[in-house]
N, C-alpha and C. Protein backbone atom coordinates (compact mmCIF):
# COMPACT_ATOMS: atom_id res chain seq x y z
N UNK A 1 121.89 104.40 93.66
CA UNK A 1 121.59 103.29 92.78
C UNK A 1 120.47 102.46 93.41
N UNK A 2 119.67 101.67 92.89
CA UNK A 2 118.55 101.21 93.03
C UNK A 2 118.57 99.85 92.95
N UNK A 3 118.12 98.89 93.32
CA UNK A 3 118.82 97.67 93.60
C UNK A 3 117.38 97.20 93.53
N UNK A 4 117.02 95.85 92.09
CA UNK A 4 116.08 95.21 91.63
C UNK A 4 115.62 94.69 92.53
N UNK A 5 116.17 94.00 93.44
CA UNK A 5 115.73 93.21 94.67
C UNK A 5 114.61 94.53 95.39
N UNK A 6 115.03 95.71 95.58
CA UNK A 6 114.26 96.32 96.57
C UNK A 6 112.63 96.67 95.50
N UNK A 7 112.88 96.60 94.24
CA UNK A 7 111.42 97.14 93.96
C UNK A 7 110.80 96.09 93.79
N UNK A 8 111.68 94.61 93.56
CA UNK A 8 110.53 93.80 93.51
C UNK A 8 109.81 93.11 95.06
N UNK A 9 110.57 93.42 96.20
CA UNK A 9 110.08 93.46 97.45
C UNK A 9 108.61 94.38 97.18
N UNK A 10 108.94 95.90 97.31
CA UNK A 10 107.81 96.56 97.23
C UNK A 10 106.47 95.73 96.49
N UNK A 11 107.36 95.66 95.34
CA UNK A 11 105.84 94.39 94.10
C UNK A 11 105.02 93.98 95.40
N UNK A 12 105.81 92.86 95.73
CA UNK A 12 105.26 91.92 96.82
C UNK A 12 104.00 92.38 97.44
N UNK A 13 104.48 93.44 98.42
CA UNK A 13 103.91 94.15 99.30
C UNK A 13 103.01 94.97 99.05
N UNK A 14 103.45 95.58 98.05
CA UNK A 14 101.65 96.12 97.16
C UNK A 14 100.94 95.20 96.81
N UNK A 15 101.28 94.16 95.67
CA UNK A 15 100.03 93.13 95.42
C UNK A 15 99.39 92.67 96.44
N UNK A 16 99.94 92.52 97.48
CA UNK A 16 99.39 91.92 99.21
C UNK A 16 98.41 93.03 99.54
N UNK A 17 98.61 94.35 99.68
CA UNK A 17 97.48 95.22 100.25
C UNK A 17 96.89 95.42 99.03
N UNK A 18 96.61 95.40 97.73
CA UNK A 18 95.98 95.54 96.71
C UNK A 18 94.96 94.54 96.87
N UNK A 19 95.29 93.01 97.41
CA UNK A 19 94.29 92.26 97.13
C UNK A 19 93.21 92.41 98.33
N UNK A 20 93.52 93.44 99.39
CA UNK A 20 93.17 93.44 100.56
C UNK A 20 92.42 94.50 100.19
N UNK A 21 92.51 95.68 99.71
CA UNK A 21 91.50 96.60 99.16
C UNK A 21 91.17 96.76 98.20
N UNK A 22 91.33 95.93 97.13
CA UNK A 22 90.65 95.69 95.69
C UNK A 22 89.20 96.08 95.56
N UNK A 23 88.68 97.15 94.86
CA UNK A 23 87.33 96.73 94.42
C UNK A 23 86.84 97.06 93.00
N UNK A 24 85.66 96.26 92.67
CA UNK A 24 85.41 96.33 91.39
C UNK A 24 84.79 97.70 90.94
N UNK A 25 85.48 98.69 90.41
CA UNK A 25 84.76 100.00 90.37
C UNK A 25 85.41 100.56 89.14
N UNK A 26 84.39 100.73 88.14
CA UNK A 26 84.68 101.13 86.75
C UNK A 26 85.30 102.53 86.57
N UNK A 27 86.22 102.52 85.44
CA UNK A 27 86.48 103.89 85.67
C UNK A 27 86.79 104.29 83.99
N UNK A 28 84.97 104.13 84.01
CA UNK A 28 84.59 104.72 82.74
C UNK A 28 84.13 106.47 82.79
N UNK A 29 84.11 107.16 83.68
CA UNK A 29 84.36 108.05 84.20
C UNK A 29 85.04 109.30 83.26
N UNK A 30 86.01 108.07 82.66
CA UNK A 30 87.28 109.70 82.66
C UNK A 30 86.94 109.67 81.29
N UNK A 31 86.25 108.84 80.18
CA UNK A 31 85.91 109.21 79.12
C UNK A 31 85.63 110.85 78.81
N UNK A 32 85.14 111.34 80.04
CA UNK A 32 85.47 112.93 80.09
C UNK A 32 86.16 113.71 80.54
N UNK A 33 87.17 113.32 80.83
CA UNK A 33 88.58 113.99 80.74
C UNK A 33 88.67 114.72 79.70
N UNK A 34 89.57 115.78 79.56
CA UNK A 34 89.90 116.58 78.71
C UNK A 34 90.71 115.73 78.01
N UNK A 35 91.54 115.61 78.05
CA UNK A 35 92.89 114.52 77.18
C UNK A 35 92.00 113.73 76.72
N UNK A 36 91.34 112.46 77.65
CA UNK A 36 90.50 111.28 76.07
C UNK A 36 89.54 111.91 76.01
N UNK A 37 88.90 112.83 76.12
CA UNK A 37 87.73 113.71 75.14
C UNK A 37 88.10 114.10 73.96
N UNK A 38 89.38 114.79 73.93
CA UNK A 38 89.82 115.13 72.96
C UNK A 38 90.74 114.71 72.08
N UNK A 39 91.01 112.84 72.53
CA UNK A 39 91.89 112.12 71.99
C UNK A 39 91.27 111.65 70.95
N UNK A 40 91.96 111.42 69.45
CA UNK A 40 91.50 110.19 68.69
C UNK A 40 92.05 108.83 68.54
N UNK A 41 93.34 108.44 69.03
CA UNK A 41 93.64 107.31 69.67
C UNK A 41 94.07 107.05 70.80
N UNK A 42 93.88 106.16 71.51
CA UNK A 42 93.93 105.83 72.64
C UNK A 42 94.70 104.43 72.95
N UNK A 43 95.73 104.01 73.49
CA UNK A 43 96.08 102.98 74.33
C UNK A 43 95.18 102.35 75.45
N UNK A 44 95.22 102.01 75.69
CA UNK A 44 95.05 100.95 77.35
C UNK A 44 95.42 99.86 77.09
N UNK A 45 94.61 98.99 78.14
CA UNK A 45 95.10 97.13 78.46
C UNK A 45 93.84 96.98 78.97
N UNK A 46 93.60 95.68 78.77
CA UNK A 46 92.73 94.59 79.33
C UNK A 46 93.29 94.51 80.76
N UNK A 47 92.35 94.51 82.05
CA UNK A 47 92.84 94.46 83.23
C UNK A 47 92.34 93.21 83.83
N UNK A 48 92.93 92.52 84.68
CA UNK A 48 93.09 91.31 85.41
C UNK A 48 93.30 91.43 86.75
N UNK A 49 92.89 89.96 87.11
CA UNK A 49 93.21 89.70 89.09
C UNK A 49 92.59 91.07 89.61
N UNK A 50 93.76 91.86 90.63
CA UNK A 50 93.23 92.98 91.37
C UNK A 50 92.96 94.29 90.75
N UNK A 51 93.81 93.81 89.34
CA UNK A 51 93.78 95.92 88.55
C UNK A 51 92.33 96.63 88.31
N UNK A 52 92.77 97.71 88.44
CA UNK A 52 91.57 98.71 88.35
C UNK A 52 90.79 98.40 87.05
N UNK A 53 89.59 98.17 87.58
CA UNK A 53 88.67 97.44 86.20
C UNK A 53 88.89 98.10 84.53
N UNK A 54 89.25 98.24 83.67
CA UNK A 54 89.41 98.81 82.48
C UNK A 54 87.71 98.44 81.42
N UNK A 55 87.17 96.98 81.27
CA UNK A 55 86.04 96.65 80.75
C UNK A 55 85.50 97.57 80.39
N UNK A 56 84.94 98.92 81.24
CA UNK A 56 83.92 99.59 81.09
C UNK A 56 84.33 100.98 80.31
N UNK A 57 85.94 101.49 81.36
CA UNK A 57 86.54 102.25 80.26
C UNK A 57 86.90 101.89 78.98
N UNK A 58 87.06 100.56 78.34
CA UNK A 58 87.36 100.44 76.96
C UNK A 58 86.29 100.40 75.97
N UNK A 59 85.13 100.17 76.33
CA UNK A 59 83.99 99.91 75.55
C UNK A 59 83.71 101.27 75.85
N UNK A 60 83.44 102.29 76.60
CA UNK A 60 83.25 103.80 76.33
C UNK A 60 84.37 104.53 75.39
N UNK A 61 85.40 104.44 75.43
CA UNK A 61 86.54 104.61 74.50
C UNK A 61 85.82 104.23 73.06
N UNK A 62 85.94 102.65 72.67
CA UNK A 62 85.10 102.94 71.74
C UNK A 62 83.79 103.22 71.26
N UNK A 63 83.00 103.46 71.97
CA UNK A 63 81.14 104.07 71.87
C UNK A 63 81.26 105.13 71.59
N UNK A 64 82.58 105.93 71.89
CA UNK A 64 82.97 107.42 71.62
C UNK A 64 83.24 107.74 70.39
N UNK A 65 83.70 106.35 69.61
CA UNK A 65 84.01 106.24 68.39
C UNK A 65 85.69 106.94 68.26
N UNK A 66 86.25 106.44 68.83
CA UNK A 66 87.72 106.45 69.42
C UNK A 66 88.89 105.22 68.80
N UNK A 67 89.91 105.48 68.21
CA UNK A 67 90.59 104.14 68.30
C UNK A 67 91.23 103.67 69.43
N UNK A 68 90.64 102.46 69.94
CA UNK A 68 91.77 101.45 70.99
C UNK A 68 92.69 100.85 70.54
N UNK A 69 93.48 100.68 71.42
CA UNK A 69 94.75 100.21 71.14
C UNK A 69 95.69 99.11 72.34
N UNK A 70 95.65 97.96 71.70
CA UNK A 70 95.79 97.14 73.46
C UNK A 70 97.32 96.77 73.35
N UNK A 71 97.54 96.66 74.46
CA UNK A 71 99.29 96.20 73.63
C UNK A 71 99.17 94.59 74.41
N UNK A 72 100.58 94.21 73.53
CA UNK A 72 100.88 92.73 72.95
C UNK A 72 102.35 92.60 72.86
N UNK A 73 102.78 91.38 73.80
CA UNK A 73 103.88 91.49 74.45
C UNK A 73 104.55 91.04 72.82
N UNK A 74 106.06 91.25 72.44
CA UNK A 74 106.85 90.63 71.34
C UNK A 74 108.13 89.99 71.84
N UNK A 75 108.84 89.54 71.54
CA UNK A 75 110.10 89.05 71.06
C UNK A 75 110.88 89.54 69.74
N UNK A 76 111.62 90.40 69.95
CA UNK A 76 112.52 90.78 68.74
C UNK A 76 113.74 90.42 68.75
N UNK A 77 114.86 89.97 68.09
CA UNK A 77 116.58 89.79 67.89
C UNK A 77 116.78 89.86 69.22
N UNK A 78 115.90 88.56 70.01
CA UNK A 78 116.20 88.26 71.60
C UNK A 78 115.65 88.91 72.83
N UNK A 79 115.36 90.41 72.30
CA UNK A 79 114.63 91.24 73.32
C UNK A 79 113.02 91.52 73.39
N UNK A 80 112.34 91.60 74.52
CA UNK A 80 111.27 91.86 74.47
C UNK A 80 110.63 92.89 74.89
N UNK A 81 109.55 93.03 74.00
CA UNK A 81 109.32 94.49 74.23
C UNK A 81 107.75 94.83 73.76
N UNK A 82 107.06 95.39 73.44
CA UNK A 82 105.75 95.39 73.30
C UNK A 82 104.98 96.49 72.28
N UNK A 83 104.21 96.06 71.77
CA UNK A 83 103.50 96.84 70.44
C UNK A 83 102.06 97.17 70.59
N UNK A 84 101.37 97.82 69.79
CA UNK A 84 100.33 98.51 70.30
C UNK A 84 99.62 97.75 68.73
N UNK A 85 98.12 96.91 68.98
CA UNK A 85 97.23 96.49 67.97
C UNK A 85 95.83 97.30 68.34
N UNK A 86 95.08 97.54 67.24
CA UNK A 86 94.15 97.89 66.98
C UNK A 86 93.14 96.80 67.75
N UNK A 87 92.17 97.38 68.55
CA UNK A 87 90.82 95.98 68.99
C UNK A 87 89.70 96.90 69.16
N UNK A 88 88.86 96.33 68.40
CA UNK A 88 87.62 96.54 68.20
C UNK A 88 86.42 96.27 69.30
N UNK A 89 86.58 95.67 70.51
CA UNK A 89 85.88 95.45 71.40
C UNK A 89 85.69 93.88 71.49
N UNK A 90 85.76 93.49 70.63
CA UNK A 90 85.51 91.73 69.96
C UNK A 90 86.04 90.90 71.02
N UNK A 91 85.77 89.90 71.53
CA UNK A 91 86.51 89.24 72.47
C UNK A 91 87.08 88.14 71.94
N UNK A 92 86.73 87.75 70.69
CA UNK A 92 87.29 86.50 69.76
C UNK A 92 88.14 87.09 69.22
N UNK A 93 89.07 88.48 69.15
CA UNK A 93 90.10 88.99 68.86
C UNK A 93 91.03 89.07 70.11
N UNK A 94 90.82 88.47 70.87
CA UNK A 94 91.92 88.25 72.20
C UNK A 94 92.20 87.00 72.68
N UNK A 95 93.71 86.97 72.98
CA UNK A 95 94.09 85.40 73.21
C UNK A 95 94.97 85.73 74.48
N UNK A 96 95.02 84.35 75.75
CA UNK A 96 95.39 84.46 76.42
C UNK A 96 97.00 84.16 76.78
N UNK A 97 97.84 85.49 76.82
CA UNK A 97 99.46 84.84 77.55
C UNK A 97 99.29 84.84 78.71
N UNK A 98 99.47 83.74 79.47
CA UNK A 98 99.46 83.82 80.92
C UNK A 98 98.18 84.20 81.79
N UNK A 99 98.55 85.36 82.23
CA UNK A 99 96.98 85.72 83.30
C UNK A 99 96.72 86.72 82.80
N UNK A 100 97.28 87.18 81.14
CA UNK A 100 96.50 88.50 80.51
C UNK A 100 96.08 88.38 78.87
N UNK A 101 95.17 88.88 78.44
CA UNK A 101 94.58 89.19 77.46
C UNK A 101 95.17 89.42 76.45
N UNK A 102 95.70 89.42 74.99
CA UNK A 102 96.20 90.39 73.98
C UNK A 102 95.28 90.36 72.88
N UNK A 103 95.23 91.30 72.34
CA UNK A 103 94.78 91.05 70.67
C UNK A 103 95.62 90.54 70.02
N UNK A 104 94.80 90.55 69.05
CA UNK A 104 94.83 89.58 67.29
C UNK A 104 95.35 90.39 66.62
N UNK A 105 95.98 90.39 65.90
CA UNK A 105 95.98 91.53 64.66
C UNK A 105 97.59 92.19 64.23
N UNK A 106 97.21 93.04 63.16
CA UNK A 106 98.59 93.47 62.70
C UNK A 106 99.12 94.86 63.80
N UNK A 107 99.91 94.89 63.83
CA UNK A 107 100.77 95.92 65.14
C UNK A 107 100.73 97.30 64.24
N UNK A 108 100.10 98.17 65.00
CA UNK A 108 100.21 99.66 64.55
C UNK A 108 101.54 100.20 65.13
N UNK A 109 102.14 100.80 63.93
CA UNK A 109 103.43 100.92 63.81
C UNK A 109 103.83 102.56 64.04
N UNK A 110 102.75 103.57 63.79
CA UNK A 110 103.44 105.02 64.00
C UNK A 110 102.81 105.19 65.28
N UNK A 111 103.54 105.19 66.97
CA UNK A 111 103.46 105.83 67.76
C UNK A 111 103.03 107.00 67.98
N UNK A 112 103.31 107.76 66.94
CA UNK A 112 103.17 109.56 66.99
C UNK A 112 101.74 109.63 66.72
N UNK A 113 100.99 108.58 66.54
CA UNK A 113 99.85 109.04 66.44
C UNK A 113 98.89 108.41 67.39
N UNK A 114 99.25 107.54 68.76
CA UNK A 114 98.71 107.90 69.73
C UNK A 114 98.45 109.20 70.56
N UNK A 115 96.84 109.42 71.21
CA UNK A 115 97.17 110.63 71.88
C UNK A 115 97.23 110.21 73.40
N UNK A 116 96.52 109.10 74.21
CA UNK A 116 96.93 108.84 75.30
C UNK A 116 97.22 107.25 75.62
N UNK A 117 97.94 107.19 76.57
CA UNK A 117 98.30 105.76 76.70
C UNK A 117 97.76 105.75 78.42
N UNK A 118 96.71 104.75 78.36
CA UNK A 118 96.91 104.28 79.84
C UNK A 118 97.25 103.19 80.33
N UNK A 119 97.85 103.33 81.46
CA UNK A 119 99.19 102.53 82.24
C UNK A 119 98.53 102.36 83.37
N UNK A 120 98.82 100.70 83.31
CA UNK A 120 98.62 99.84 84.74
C UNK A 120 99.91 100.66 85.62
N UNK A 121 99.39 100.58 87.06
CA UNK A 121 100.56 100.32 88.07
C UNK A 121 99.88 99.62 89.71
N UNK A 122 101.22 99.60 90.69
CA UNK A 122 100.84 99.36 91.54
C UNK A 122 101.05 100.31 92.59
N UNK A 123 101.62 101.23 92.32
CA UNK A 123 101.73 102.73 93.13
C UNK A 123 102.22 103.63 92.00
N UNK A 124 102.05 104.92 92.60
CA UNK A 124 102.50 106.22 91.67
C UNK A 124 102.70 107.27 92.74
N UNK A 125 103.85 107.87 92.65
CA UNK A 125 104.70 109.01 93.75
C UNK A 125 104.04 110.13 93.07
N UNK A 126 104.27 111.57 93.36
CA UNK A 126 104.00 112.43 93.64
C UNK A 126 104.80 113.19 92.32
N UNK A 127 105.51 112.51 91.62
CA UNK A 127 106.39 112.87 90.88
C UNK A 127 106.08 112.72 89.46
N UNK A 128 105.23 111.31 89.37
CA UNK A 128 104.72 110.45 88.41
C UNK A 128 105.30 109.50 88.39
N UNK A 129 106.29 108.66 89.07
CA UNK A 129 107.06 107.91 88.72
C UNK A 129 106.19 106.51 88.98
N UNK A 130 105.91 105.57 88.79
CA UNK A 130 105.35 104.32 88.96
C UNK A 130 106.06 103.09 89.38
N UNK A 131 105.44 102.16 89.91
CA UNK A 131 105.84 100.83 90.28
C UNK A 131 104.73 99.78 89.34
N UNK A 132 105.37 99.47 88.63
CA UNK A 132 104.46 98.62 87.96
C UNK A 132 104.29 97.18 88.35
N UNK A 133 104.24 96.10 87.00
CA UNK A 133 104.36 95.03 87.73
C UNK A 133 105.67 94.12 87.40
N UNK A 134 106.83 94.65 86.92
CA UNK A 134 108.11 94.70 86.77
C UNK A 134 108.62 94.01 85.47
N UNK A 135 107.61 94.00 84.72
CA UNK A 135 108.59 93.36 83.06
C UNK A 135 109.19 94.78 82.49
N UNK A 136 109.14 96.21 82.64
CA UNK A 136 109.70 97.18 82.18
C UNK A 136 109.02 97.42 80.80
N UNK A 137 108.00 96.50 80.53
CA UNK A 137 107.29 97.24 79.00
C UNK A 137 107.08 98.44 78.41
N UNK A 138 106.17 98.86 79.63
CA UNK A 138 105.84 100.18 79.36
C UNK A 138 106.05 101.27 79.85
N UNK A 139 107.86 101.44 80.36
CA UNK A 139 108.95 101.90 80.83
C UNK A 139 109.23 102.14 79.01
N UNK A 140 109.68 100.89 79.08
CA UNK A 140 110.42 100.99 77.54
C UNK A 140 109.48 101.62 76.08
N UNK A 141 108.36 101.40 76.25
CA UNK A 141 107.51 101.44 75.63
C UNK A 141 107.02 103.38 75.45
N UNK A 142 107.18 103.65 77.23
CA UNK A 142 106.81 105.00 77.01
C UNK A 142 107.83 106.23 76.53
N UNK A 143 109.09 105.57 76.45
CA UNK A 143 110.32 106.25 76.44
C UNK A 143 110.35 106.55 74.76
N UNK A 144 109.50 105.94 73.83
CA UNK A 144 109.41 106.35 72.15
C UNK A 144 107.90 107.22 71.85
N UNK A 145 107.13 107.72 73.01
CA UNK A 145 105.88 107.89 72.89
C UNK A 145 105.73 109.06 73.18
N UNK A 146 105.08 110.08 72.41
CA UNK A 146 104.79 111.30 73.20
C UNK A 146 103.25 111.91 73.75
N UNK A 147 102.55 111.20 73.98
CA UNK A 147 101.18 110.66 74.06
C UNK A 147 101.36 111.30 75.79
N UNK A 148 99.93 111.65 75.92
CA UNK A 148 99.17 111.92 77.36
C UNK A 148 99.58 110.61 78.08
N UNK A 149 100.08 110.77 79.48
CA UNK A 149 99.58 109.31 80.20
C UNK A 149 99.35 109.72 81.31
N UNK A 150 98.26 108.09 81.58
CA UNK A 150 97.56 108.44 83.01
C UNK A 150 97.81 106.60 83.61
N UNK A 151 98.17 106.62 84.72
CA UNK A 151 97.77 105.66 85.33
C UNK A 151 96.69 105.13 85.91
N UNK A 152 96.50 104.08 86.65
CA UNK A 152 95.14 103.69 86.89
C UNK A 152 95.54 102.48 88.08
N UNK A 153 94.79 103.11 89.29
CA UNK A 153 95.31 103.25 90.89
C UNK A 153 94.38 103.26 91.59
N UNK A 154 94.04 102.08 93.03
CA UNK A 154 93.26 102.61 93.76
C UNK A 154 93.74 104.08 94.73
N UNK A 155 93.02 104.19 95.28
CA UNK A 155 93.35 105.59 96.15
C UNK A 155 94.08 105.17 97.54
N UNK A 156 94.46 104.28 98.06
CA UNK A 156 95.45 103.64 98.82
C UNK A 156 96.74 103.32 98.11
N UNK A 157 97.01 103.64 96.86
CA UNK A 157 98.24 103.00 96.03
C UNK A 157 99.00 104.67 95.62
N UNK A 158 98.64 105.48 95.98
CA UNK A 158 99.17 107.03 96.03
C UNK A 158 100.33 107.39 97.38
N UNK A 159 101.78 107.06 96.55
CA UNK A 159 102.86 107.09 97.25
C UNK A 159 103.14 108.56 98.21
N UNK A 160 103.43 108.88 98.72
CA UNK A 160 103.63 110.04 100.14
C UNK A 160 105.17 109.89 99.88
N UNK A 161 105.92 109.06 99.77
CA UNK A 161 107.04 109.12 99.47
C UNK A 161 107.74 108.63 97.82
N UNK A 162 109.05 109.51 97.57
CA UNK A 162 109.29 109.04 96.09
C UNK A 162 109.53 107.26 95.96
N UNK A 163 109.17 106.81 94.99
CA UNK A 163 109.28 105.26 94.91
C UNK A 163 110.48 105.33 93.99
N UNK A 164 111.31 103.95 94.46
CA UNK A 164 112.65 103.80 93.81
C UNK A 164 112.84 103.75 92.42
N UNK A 165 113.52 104.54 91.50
CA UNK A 165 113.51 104.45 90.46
C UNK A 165 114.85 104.34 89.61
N UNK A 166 114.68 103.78 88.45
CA UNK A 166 116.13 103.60 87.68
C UNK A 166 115.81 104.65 86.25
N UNK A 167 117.22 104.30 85.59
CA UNK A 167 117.25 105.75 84.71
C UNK A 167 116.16 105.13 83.38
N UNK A 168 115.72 104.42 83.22
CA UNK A 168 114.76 103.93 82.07
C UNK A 168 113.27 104.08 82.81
N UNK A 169 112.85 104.60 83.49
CA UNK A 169 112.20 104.84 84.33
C UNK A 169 110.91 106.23 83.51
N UNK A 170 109.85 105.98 83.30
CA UNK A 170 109.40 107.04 82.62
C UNK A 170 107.80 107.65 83.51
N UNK A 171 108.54 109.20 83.90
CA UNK A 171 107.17 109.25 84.99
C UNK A 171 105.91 109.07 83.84
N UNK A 172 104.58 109.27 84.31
CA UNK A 172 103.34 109.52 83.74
C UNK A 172 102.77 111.14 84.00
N UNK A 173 101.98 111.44 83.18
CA UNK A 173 101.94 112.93 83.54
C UNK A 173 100.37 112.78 84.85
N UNK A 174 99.62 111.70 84.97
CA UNK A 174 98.31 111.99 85.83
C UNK A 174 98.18 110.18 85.99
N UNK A 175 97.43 110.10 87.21
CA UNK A 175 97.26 108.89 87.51
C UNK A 175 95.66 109.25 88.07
N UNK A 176 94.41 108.01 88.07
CA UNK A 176 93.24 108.56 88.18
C UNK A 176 93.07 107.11 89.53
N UNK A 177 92.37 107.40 90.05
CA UNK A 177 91.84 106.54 91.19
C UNK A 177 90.21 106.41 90.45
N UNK A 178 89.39 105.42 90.97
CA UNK A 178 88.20 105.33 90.66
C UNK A 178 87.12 107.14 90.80
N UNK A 179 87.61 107.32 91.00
CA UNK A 179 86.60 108.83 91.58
C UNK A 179 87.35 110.35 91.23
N UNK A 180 88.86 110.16 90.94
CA UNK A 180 89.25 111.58 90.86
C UNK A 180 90.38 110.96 89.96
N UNK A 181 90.90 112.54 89.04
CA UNK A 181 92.44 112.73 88.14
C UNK A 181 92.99 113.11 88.59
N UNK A 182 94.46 112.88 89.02
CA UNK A 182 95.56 113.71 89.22
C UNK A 182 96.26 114.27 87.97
N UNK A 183 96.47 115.24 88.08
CA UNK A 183 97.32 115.80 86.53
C UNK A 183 98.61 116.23 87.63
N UNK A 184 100.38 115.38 86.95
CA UNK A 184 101.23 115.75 87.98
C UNK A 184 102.66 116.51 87.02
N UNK A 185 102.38 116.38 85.61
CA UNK A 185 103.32 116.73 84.68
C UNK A 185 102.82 117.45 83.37
């Protein structure tokens, strides 16, 4: 069993060496990947503080003429949980919760027709399993999705050992560092 206290220690301790090797390095790159080459919708997020820059990958996403898709935290019958809106690149279609970004707009509702989702983390094991940044969104989020996923990682955030995980826990199939893809599922 896995005990909340120990992964949000880890949190800690990654955001600490994250901010220590952070750098700004686009990873517009994978627009040629096989998966978003051949995707017609696409997930990501707006990235913040230390995360791996996204800016450059989202505006190639759409130059590709691709749908984006940003997600946007909700509140439903008490629980929260998160939805995927359509954004056009527009920056007057994004409003700020906290220290992150969301779009505007009406919530695209059939999942099945994403083809990849990419996922923040702060490490990723060997397994796919991730440490994110602990609200469980897109844990919960990936568990209704059958979409490609890739994380997005410096190359110091690539676990050597399995990272602690619980049963809502959803690996990713590839995680990309600024310079290379891992494909692990």
């Amino acid at each position: 069993m896995i005990f909340h206290n120990e992964k949000s220690d880890l949190r800690k301790r990654y955001r600490r060496e994250r901010s220590e090797h952070a750098v700004d390095t686009p990873y517009s790159y994978l627009i040629d990947s096989k998966e978003i080459s051949s995707a017609h919708v696409i997930a990501s997020y707006i990235s913040y503080g230390d995360e791996p820059n996204t800016a450059e990958l989202n505006q190639a996403i759409l130059a590709a003429g691709k749908k984006l898709l940003l997600p946007r935290v909700i509140e439903t019958s008490g629980e929260t949980g998160m939805e995927w809106v359509s954004w056009n690149g527009d920056q007057q279609y994004l409003k700020e919760r906290g220290r992150i970004l969301e779009p505007i707009g009406p919530a695209e509702i059939d999942h099945n027709q994403i083809d990849v989702v990419i996922v923040p983390a702060l490490r990723v094991d060997g397994q796919g399993y991730r440490l994110g940044q602990g609200g469980g969104f897109y844990d919960r989020a990936l568990a209704h999705i059958t979409a490609w996923t890739i994380a997005l990682i410096y190359p110091e955030e690539i676990s050597g050992q399995p990272l602690p995980r619980e049963s809502h826990d959803v690996p990713v199939h590839a995680y990309a560092t600024y310079d290379m893809v891992v494909r692990l599922i």
